[in-house]
C-alpha atoms as a PDB file:
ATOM      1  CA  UNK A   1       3.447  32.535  29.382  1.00  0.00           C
ATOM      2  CA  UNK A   2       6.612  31.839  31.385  1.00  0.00           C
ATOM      3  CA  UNK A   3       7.287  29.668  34.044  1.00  0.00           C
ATOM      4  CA  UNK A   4       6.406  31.474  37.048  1.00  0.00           C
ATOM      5  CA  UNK A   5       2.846  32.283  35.739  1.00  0.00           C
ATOM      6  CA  UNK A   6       2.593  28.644  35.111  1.00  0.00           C
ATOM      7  CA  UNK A   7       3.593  27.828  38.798  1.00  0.00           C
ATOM      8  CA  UNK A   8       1.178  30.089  40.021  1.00  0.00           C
ATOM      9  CA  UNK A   9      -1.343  28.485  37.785  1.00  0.00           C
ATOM     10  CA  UNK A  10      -0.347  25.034  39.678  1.00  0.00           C
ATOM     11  CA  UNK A  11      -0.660  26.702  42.916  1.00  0.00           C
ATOM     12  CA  UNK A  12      -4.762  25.614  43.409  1.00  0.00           C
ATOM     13  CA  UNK A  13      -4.436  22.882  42.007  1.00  0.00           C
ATOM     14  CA  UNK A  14      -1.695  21.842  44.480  1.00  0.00           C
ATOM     15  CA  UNK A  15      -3.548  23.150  47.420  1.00  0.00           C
ATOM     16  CA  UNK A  16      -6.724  20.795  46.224  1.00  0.00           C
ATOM     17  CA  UNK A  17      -4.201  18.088  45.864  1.00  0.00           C
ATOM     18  CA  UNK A  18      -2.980  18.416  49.611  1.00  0.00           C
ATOM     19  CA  UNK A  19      -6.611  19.004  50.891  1.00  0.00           C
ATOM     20  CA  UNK A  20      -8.489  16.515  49.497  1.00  0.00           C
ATOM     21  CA  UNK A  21      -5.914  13.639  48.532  1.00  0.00           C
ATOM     22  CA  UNK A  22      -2.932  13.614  50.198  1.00  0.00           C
ATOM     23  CA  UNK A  23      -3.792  14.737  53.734  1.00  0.00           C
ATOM     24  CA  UNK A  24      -6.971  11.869  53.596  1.00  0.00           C
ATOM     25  CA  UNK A  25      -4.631   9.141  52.899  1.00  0.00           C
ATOM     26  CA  UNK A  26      -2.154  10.391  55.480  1.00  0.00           C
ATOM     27  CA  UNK A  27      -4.731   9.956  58.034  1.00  0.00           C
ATOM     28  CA  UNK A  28      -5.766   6.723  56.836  1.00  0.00           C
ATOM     29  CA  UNK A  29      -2.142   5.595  57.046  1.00  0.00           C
ATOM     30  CA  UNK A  30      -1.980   7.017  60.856  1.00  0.00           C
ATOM     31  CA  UNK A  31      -4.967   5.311  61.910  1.00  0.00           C
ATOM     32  CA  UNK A  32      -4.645   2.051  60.275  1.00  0.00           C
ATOM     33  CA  UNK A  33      -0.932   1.567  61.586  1.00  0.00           C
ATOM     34  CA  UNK A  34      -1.848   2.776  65.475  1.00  0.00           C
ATOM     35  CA  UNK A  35      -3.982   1.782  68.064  1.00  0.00           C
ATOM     36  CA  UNK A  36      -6.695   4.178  70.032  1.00  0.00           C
ATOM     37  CA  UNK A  37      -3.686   5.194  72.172  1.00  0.00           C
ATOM     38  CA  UNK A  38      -1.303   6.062  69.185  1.00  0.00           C
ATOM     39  CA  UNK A  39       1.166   3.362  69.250  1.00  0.00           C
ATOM     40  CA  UNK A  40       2.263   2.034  66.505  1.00  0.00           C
ATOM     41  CA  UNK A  41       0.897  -1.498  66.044  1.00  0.00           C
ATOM     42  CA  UNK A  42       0.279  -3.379  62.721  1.00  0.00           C
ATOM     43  CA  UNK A  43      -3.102  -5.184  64.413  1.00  0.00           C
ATOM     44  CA  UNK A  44      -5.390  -3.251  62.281  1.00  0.00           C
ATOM     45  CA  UNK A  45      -3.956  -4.545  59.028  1.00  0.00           C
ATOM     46  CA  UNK A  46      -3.291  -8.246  59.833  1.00  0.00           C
ATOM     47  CA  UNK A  47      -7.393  -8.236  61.121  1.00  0.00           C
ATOM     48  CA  UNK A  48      -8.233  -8.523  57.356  1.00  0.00           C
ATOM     49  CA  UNK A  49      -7.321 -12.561  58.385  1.00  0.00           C
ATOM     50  CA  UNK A  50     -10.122 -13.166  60.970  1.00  0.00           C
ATOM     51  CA  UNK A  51     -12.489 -15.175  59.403  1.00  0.00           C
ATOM     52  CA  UNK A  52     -15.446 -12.041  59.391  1.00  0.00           C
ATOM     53  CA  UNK A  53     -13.170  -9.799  57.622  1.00  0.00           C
ATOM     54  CA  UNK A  54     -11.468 -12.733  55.084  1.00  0.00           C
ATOM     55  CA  UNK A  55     -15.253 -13.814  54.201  1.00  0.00           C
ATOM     56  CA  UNK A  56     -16.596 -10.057  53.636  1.00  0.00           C
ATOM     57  CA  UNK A  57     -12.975  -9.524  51.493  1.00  0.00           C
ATOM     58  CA  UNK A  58     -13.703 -12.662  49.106  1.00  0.00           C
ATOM     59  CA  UNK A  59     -17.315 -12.026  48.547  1.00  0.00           C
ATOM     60  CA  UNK A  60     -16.514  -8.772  47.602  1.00  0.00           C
ATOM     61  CA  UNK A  61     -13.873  -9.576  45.221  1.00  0.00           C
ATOM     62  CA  UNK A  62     -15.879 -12.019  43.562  1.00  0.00           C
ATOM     63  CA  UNK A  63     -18.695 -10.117  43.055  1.00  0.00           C
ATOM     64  CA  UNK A  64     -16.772  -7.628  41.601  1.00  0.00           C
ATOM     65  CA  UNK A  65     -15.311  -9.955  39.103  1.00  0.00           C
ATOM     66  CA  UNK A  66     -18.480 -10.926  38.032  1.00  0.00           C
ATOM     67  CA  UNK A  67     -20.062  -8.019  37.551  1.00  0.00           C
ATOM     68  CA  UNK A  68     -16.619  -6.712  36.175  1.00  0.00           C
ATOM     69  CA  UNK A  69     -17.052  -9.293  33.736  1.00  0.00           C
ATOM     70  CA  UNK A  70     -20.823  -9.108  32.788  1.00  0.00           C
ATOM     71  CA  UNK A  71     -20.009  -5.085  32.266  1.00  0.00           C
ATOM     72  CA  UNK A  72     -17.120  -6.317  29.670  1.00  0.00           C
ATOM     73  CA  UNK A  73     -19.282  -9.025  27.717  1.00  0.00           C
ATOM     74  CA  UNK A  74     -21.870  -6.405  27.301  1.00  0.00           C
ATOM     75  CA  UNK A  75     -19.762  -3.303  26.661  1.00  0.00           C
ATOM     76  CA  UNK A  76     -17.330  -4.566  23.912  1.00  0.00           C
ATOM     77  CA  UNK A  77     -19.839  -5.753  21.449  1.00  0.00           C
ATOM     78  CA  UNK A  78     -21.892  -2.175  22.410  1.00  0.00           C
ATOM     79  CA  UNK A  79     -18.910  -0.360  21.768  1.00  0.00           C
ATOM     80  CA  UNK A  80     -18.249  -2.336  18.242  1.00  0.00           C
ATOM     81  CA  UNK A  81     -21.964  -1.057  17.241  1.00  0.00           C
ATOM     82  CA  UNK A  82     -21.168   2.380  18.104  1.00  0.00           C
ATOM     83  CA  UNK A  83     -18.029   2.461  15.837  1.00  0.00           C
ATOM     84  CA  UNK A  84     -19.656   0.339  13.484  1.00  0.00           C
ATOM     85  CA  UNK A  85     -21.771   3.166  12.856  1.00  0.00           C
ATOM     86  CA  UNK A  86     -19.382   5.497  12.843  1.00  0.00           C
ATOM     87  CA  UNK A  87     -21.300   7.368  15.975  1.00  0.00           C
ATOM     88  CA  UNK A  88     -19.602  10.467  17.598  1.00  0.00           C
ATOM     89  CA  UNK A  89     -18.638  11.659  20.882  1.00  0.00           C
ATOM     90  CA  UNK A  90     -21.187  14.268  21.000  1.00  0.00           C
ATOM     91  CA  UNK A  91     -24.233  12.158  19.636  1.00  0.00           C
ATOM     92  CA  UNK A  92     -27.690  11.283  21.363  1.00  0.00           C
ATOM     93  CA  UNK A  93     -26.794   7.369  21.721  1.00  0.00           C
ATOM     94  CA  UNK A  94     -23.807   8.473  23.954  1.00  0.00           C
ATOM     95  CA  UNK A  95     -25.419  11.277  25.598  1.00  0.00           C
ATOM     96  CA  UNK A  96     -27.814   8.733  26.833  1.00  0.00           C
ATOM     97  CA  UNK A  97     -25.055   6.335  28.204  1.00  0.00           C
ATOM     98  CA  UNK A  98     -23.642   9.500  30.022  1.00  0.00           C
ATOM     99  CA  UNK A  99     -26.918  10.645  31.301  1.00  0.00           C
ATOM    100  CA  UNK A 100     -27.343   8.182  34.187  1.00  0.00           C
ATOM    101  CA  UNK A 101     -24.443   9.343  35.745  1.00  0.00           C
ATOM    102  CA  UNK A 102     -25.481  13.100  36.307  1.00  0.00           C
ATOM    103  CA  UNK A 103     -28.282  11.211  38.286  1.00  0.00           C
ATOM    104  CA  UNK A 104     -27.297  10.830  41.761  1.00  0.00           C
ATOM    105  CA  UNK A 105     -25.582   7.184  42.674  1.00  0.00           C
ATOM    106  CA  UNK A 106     -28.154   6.860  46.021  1.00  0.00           C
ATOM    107  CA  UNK A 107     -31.428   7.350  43.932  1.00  0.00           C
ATOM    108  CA  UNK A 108     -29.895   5.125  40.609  1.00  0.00           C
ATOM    109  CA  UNK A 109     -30.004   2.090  43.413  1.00  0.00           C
ATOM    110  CA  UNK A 110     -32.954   3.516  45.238  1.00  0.00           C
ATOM    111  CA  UNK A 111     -34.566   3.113  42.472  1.00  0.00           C
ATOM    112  CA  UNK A 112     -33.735  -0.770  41.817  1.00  0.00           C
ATOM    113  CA  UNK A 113     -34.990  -1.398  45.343  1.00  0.00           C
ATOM    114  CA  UNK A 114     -38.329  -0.258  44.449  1.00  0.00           C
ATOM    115  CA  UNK A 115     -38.404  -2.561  41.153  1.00  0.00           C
ATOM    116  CA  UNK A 116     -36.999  -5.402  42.730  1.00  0.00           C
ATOM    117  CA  UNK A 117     -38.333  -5.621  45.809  1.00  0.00           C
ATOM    118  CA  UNK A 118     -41.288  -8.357  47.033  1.00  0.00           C
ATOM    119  CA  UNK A 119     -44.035  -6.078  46.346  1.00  0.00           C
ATOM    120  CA  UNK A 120     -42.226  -3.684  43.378  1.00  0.00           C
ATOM    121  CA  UNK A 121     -42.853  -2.858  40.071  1.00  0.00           C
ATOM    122  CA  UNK A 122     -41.679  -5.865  38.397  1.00  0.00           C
ATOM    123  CA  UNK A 123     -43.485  -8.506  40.658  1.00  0.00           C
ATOM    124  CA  UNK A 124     -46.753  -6.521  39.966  1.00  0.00           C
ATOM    125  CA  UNK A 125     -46.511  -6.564  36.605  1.00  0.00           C
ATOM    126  CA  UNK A 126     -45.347 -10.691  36.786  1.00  0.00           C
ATOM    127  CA  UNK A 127     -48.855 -10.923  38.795  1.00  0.00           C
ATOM    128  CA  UNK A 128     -51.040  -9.243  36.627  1.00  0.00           C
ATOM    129  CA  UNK A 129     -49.147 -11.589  33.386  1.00  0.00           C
ATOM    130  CA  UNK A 130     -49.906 -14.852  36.207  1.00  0.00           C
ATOM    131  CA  UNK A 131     -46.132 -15.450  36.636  1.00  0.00           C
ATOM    132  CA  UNK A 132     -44.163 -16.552  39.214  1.00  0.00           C
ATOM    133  CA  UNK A 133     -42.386 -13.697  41.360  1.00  0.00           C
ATOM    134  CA  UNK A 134     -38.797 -12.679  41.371  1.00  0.00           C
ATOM    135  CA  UNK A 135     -37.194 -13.084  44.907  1.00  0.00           C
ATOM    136  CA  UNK A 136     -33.949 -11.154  43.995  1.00  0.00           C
ATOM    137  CA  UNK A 137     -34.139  -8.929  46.427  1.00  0.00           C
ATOM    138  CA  UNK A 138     -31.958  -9.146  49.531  1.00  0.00           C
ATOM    139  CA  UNK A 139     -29.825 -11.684  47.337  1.00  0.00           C
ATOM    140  CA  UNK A 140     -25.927 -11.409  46.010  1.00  0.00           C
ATOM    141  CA  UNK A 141     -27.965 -11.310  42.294  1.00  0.00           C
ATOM    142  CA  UNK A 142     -29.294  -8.236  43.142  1.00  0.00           C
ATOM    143  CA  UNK A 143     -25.983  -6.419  44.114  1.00  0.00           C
ATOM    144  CA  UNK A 144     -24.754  -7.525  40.603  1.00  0.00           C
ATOM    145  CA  UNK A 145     -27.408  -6.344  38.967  1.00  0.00           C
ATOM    146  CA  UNK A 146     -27.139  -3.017  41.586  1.00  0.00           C
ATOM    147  CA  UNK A 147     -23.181  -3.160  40.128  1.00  0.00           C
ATOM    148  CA  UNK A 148     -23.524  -3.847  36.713  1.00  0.00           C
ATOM    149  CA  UNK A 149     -26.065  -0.738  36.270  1.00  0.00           C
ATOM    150  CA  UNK A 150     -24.183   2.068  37.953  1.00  0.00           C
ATOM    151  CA  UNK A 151     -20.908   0.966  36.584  1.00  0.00           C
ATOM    152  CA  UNK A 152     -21.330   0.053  33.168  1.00  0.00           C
ATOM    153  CA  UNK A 153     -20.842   3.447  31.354  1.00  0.00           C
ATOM    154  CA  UNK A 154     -17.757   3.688  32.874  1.00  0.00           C
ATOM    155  CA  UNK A 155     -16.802   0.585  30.673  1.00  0.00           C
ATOM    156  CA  UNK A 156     -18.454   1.213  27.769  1.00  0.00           C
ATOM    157  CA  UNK A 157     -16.956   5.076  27.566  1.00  0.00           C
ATOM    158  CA  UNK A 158     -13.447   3.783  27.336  1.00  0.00           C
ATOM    159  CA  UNK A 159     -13.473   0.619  25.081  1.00  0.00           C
ATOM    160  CA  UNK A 160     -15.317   2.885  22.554  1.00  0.00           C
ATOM    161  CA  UNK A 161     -13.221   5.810  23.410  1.00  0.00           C
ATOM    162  CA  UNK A 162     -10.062   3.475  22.176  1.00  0.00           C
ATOM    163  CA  UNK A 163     -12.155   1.586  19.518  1.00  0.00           C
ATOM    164  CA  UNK A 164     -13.159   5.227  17.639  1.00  0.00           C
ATOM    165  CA  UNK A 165      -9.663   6.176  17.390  1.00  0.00           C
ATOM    166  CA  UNK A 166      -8.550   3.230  15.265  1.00  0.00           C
ATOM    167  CA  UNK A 167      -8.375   4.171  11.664  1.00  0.00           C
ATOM    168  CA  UNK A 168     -10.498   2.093   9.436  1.00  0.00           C
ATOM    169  CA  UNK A 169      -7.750   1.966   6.767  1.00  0.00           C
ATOM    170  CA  UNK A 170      -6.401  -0.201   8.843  1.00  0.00           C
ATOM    171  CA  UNK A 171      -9.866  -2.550   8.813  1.00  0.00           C
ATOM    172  CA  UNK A 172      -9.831  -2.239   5.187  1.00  0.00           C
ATOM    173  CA  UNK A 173      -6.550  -2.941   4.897  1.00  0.00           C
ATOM    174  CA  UNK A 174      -6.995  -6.372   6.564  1.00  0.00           C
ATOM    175  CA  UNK A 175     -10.189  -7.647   4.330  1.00  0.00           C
ATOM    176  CA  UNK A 176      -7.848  -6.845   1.557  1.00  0.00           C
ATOM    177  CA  UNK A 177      -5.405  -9.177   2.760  1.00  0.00           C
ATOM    178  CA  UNK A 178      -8.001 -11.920   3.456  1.00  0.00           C
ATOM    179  CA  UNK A 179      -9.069 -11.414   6.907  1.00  0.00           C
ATOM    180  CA  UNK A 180     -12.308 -12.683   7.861  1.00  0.00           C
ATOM    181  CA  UNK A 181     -13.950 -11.047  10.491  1.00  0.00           C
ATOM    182  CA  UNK A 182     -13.092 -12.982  13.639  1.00  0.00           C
ATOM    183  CA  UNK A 183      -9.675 -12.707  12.208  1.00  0.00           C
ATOM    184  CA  UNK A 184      -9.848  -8.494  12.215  1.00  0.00           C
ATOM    185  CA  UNK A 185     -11.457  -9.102  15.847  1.00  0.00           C
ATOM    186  CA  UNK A 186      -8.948 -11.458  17.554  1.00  0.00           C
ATOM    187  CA  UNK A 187      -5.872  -9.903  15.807  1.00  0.00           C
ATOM    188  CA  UNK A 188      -6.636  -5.847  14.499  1.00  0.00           C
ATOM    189  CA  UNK A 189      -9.376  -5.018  17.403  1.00  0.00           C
ATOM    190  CA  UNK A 190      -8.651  -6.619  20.491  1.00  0.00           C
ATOM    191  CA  UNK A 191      -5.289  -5.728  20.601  1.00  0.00           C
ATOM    192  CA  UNK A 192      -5.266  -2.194  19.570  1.00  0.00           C
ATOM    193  CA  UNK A 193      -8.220  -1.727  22.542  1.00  0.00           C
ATOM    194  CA  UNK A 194      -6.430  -3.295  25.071  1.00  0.00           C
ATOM    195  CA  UNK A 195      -5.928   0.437  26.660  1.00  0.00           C
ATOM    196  CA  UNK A 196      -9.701   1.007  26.815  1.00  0.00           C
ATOM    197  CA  UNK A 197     -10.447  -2.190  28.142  1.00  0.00           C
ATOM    198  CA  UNK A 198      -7.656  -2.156  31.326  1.00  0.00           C
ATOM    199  CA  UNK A 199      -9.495   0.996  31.667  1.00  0.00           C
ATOM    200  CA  UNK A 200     -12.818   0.060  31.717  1.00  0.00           C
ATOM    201  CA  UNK A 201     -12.094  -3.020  34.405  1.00  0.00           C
ATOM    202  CA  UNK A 202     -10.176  -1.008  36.770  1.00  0.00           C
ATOM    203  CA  UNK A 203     -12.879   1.977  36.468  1.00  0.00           C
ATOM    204  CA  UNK A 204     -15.638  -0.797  36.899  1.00  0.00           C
ATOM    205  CA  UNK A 205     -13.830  -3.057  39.476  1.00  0.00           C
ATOM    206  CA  UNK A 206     -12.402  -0.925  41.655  1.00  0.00           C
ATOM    207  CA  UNK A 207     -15.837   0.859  43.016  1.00  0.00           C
ATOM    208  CA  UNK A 208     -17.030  -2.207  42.789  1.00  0.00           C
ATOM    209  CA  UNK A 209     -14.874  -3.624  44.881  1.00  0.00           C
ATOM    210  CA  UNK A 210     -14.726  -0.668  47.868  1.00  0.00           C
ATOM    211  CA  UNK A 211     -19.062  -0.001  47.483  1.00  0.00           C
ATOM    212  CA  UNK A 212     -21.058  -0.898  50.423  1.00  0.00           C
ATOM    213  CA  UNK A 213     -24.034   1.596  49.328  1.00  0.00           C
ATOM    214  CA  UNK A 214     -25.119  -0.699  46.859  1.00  0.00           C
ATOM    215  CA  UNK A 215     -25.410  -3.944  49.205  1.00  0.00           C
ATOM    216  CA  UNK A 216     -26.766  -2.325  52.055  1.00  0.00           C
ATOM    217  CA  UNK A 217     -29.904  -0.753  49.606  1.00  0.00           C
ATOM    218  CA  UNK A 218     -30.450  -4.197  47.255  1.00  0.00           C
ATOM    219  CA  UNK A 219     -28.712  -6.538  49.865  1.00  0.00           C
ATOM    220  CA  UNK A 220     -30.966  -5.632  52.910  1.00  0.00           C
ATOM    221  CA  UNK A 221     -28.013  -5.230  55.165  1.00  0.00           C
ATOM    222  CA  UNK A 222     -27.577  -8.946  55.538  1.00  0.00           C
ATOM    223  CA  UNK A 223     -24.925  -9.398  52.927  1.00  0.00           C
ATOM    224  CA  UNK A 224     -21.487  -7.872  53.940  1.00  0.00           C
ATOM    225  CA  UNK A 225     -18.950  -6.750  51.675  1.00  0.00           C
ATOM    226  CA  UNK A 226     -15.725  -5.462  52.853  1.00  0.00           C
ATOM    227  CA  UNK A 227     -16.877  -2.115  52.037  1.00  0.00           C
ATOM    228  CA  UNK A 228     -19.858  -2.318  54.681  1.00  0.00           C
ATOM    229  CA  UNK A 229     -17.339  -3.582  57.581  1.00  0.00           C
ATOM    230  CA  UNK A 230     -15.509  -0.616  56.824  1.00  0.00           C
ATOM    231  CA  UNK A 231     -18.374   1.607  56.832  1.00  0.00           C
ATOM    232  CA  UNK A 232     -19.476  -0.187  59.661  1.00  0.00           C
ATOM    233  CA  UNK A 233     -16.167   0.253  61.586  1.00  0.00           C
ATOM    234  CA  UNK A 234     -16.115   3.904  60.485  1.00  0.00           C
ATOM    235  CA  UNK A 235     -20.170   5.180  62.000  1.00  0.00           C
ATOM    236  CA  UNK A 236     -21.194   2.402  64.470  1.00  0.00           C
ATOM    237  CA  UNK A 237     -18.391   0.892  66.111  1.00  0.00           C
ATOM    238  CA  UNK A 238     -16.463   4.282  65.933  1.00  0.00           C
ATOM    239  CA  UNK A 239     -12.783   2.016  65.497  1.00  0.00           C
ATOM    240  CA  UNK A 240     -11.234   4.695  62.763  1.00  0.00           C
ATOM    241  CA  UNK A 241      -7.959   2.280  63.462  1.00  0.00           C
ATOM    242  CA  UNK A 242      -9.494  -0.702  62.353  1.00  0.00           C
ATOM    243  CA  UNK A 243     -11.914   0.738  59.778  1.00  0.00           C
ATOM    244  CA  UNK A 244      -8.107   2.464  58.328  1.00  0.00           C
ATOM    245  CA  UNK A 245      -6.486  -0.548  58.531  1.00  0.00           C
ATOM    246  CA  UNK A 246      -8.672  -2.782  56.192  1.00  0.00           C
ATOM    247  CA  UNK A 247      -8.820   0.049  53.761  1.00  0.00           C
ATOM    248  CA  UNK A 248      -5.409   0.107  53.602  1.00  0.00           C
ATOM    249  CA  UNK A 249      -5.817  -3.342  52.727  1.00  0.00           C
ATOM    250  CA  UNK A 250      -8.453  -2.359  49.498  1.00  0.00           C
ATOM    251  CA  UNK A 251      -5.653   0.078  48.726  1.00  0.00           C
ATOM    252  CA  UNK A 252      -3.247  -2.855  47.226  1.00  0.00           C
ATOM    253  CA  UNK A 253      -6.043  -3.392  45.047  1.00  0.00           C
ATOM    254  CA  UNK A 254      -6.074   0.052  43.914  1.00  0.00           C
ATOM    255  CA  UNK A 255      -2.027   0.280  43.329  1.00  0.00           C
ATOM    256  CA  UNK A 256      -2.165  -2.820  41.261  1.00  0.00           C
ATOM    257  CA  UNK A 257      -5.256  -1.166  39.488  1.00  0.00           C
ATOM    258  CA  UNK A 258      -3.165   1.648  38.690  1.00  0.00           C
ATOM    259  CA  UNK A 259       0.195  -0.108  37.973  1.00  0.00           C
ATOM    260  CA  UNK A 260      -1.901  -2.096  35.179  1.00  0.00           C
ATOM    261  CA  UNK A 261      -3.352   1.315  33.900  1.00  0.00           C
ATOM    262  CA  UNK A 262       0.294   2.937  33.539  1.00  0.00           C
ATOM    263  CA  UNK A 263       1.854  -0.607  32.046  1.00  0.00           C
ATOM    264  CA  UNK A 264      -1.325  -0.929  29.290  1.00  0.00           C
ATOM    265  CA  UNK A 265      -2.751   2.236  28.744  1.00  0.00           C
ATOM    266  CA  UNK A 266       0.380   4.749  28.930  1.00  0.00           C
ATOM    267  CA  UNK A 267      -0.700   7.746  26.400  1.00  0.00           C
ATOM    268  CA  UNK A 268      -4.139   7.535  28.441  1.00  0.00           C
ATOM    269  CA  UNK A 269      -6.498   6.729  25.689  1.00  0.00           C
ATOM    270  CA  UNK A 270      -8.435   4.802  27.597  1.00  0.00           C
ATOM    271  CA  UNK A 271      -9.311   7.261  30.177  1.00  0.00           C
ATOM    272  CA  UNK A 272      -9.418  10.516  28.173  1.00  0.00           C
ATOM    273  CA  UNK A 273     -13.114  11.428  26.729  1.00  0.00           C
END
């Protein structure tokens, strides 16, 4: 094939690109740095310092963090099992990790609603045992738990992705030379994974940080992340500048999310599956 079949090839692909990437963020750039008359004003950014906006910001980044971090503890030891056991790519166990995510995002949390809410499935079922309900519901527990459920397969796919492509010559070769196994962990696994696990956090953190779907359904609406002001901004108070502006703001976020992918994770191990 020569070259100008192959940049004909590119052609719809490049036409996707400008469609559905680059002319987006080009709007998002013009409304966040004008005002409703067009004029070129920096306002829109600089409102991510009013105290509404600054409060939404750090409870979103923290509950990101946390669920970031409960996805991590949970997926590296679940990804050691699954090499452990020398399970493949195309096996039931990670079918079934994949399988949520054909479901559709809305219903996944829908569903939670229903289980945690005062009357759901799980407080009937602590009635009928004569326990005490749950009151999660409406709380910053739920959206973690909302979090941690949507987003962990996309942390558990890459660790193991990294973890199955480590020879285990080189595990044998460590017992041989006295390694116990907190030794092979600390200085044979954790380094050679670091690609799938700077993966796995930006993949996890990132929609975690930007969601507002997920706090609206299992916060009640009364719990604002940054994500529902800019939702917010977006349908009901119909300010496009504003609503631009602050998620020009999330997009730092998202460069340093990517710098760390290109700096850690540069053959893309961690991301290929």
């Amino acid at each position: 094939m020569n070259k100008k079949s192959t940049r004909i090839l590119a052609y719809p692909y490049l036409v996707w690109m400008a469609g559905f990437t680059v002319i987006p963020l080009l709007m998002i750039c013009y409304y966040g740095l004008t005002d409703r008359t067009g004029a070129f004003t920096l306002d829109n950014i600089l409102a991510v310092a009013s105290t509404e906006h600054m409060k939404a910001l750090w409870l979103s980044l923290s509950l990101s963090l946390i669920s970031t971090l409960i996805c991590l503890l949970i997926s590296y030891p679940l990804a050691l099992i699954l090499r452990q056991h020398h399970i493949g790519k195309s096996s039931f166990v990670v079918f079934i990790f994949i399988l949520p995510m054909w479901m559709n995002f809305l219903l996944r949390t829908m569903a939670w609603q229903t289980l945690l809410e005062k009357n759901g499935v799980i407080n009937s079922l602590l009635s009928v045992l004569r326990l005490p309900p749950l009151a999660i519901i409406n709380t910053p527990a739920a959206i973690i738990l909302g979090m941690v459920y949507n987003f962990l397969p996309f942390m558990v796919l890459p660790i193991y992705n990294v973890l199955a492509k480590i020879d285990d010559n080189v595990m044998n070769a460590a017992r041989d030379l006295g390694a116990d196994n907190v030794t092979t962990l600390t200085k044979i696994l954790l380094p050679l994974s670091i690609p799938g696990i700077i993966s796995g956090i930006t993949m996890v953190f990132v929609p975690a940080l930007t969601t507002f779907v997920i706090s609206n359904l299992l916060g009640g609406s009364k719990i604002l992340l940054i994500g529902n002001v800019i939702e917010q901004e977006f349908t009901r108070g119909s300010n496009w500048n504003l609503g631009a502006g602050l998620s020009m703001v999330l997009m730092v976020f998202i460069l340093i999310s990517m710098t760390l992918i290109a700096k850690y994770d540069k053959n893309g191990e961690g991301t290929a599956f």
